[in-house]
N, C-alpha and C. Protein backbone atom coordinates (compact mmCIF):
# COMPACT_ATOMS: atom_id res chain seq x y z
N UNK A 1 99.43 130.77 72.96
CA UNK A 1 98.83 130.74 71.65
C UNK A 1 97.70 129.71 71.68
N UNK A 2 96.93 130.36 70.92
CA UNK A 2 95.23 129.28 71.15
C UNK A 2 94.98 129.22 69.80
N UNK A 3 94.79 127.82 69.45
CA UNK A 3 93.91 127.30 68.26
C UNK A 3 93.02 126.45 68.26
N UNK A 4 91.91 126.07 67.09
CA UNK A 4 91.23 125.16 66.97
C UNK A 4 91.73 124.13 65.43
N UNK A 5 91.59 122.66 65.87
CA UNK A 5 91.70 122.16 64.59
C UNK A 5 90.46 121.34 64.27
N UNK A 6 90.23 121.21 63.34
CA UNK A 6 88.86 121.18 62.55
C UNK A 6 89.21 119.08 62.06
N UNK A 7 88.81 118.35 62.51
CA UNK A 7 89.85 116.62 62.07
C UNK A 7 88.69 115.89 61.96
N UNK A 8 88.04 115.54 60.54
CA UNK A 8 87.06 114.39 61.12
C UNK A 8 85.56 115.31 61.03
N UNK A 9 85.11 116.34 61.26
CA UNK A 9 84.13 116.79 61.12
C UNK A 9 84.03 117.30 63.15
N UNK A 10 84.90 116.83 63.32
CA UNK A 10 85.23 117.29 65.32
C UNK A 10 86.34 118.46 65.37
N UNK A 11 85.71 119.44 65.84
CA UNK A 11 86.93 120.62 66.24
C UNK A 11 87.39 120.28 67.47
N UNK A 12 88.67 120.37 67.54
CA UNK A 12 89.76 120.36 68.51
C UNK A 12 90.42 121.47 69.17
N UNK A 13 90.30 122.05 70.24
CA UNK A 13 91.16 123.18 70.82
C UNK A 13 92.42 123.07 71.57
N UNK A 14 93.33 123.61 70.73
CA UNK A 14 95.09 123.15 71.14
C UNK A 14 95.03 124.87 71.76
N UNK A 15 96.04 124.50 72.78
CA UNK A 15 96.60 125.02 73.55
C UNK A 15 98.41 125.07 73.71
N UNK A 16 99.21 126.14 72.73
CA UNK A 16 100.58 125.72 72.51
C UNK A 16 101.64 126.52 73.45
N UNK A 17 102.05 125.96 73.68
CA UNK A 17 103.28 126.72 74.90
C UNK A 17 104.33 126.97 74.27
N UNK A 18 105.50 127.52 74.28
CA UNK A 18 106.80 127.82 74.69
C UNK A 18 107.80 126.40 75.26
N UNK A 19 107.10 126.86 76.72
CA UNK A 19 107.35 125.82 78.09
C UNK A 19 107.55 124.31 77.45
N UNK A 20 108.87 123.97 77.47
CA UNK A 20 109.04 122.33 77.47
C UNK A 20 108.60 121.99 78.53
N UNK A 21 108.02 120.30 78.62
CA UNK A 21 107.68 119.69 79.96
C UNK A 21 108.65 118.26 79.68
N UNK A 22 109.76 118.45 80.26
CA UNK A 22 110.54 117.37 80.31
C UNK A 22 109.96 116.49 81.33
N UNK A 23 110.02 115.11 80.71
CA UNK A 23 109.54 113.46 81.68
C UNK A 23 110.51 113.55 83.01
N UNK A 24 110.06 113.46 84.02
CA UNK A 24 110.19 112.74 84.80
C UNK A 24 110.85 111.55 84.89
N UNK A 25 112.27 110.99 85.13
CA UNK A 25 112.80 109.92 85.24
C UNK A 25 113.07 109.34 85.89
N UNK A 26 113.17 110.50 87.20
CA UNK A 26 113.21 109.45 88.39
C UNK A 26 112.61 110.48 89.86
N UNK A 27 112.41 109.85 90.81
CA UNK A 27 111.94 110.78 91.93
C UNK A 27 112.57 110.19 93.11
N UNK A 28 112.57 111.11 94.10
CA UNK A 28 113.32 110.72 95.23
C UNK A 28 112.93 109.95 96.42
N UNK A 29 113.91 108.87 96.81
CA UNK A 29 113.38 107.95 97.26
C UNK A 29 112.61 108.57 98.59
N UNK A 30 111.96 108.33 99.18
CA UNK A 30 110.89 108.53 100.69
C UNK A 30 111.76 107.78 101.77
N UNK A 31 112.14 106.79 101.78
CA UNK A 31 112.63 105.95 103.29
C UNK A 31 114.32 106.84 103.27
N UNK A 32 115.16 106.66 102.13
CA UNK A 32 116.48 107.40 102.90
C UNK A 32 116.59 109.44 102.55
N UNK A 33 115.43 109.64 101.99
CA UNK A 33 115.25 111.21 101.45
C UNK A 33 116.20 111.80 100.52
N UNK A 34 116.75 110.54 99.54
CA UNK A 34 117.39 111.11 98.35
C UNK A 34 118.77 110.22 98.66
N UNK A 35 119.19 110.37 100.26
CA UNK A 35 120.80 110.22 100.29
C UNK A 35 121.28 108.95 99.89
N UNK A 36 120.80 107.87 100.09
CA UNK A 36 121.24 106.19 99.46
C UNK A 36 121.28 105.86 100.79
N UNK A 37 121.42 106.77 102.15
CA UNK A 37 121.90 105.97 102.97
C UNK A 37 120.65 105.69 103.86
N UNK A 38 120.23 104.92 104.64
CA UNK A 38 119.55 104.28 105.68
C UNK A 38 119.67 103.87 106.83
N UNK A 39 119.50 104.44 108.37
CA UNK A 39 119.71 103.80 109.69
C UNK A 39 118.21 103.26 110.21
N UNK A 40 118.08 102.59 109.98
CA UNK A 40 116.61 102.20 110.28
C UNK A 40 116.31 102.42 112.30
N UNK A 41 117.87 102.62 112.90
CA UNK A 41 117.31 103.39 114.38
C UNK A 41 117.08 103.98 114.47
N UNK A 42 118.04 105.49 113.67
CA UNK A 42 117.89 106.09 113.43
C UNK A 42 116.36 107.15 113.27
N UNK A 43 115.43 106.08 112.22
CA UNK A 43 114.40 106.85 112.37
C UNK A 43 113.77 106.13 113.25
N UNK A 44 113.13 104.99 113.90
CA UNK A 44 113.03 104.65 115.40
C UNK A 44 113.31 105.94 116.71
N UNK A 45 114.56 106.30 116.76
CA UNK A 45 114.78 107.18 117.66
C UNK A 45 115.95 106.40 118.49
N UNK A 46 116.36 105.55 118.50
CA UNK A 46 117.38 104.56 119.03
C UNK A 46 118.47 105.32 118.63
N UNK A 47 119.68 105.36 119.16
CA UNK A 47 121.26 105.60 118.37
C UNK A 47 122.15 104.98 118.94
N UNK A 48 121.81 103.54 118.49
CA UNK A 48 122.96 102.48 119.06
C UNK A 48 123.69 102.11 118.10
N UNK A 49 123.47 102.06 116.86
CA UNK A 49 124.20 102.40 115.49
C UNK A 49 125.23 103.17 115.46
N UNK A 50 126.38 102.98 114.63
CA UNK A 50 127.18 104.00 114.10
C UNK A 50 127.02 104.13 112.66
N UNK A 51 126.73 103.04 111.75
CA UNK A 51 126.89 103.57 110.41
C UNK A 51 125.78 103.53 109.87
N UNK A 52 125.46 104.21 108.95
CA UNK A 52 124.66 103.93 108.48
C UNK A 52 124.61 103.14 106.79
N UNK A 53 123.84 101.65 106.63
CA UNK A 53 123.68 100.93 105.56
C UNK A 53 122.59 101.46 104.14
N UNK A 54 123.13 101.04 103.35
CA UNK A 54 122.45 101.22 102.14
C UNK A 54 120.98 101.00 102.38
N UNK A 55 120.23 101.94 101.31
CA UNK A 55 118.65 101.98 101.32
C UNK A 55 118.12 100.67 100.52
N UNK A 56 117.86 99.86 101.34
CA UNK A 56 116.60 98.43 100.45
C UNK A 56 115.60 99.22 99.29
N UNK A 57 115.29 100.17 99.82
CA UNK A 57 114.38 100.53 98.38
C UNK A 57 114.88 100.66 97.41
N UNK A 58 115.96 101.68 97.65
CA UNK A 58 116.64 102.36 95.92
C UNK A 58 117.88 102.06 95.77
N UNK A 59 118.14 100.88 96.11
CA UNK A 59 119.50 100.68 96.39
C UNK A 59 120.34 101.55 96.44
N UNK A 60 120.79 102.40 97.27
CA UNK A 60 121.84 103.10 97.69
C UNK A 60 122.11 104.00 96.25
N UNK A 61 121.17 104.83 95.65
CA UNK A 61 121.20 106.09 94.76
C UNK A 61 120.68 106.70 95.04
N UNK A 62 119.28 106.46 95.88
CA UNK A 62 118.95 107.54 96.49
C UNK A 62 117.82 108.31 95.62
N UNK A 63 117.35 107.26 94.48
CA UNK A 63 116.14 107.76 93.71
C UNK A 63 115.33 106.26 92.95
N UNK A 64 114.12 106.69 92.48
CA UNK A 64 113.48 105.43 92.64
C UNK A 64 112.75 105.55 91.24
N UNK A 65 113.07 105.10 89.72
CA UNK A 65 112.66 105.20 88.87
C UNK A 65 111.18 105.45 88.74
N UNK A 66 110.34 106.17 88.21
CA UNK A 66 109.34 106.55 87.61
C UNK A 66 108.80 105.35 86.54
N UNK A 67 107.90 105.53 86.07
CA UNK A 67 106.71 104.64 84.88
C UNK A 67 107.84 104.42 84.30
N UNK A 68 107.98 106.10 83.23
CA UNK A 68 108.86 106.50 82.02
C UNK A 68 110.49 106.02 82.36
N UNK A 69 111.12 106.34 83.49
CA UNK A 69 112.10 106.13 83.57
C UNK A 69 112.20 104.73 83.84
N UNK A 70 111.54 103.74 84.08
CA UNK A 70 111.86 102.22 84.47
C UNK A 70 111.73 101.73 82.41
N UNK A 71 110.56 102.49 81.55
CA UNK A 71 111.00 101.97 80.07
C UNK A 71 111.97 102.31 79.99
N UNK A 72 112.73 103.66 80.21
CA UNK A 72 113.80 103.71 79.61
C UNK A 72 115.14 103.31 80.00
N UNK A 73 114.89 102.79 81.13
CA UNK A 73 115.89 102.01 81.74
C UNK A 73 116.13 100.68 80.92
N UNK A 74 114.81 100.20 80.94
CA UNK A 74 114.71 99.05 80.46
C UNK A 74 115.28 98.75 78.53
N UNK A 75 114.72 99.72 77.77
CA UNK A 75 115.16 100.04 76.75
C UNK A 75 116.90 100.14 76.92
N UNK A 76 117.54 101.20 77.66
CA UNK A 76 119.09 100.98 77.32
C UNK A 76 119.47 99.31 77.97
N UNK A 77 119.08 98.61 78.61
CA UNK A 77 119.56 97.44 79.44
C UNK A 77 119.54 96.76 77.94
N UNK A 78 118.11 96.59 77.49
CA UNK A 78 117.95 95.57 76.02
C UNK A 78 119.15 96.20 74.89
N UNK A 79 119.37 97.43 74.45
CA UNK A 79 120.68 97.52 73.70
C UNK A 79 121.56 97.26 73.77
N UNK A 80 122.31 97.51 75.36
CA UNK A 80 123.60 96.81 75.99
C UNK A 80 123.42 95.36 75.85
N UNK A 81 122.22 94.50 75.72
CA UNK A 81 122.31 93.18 76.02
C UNK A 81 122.72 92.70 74.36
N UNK A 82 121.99 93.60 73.37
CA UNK A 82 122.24 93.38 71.73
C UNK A 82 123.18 93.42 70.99
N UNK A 83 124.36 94.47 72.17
CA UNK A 83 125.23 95.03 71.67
C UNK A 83 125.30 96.93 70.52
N UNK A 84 124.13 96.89 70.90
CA UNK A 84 123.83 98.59 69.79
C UNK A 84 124.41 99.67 70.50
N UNK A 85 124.51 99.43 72.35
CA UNK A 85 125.01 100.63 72.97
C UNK A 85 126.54 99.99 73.52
């Protein structure tokens, strides 16, 4: 669906979808590829390791907050700290 809105003496052309575009909250980490886990010989090429340790980047979840998702992280942390959540 195509419109124009007229605001101010400036026409505006909206463009309306259907299609939700849900935010982005978090994306997947790059050094362990989502899993939390990390062998840093592993990707070296070494396999003198047996286990493999938690990811330093994303701490061991395995995803790495976004812009939007670090406010809204930040937003529930400040309620829990107020007591509202």
């Amino acid at each position: 669906m195509f419109f124009s809105i007229l605001v101010f003496g400036r026409r505006f052309e909206v463009v309306a979808s259907k299609e939700r575009v849900e935010p982005q909250l978090y994306r997947e980490c790059e050094k362990c590829g989502g899993s939390g886990t990390f062998n840093e010989s592993e990707k070296r090429g070494s396999s003198m390791t047996f286990s493999h340790g938690p990811c330093p980047d994303c701490e061991s979840i395995g995803a790495i907050p976004t812009d939007e998702g670090a406010r809204v992280l930040d937003l529930i942390r400040r309620w829990r700290q107020s007591g509202r959540l």
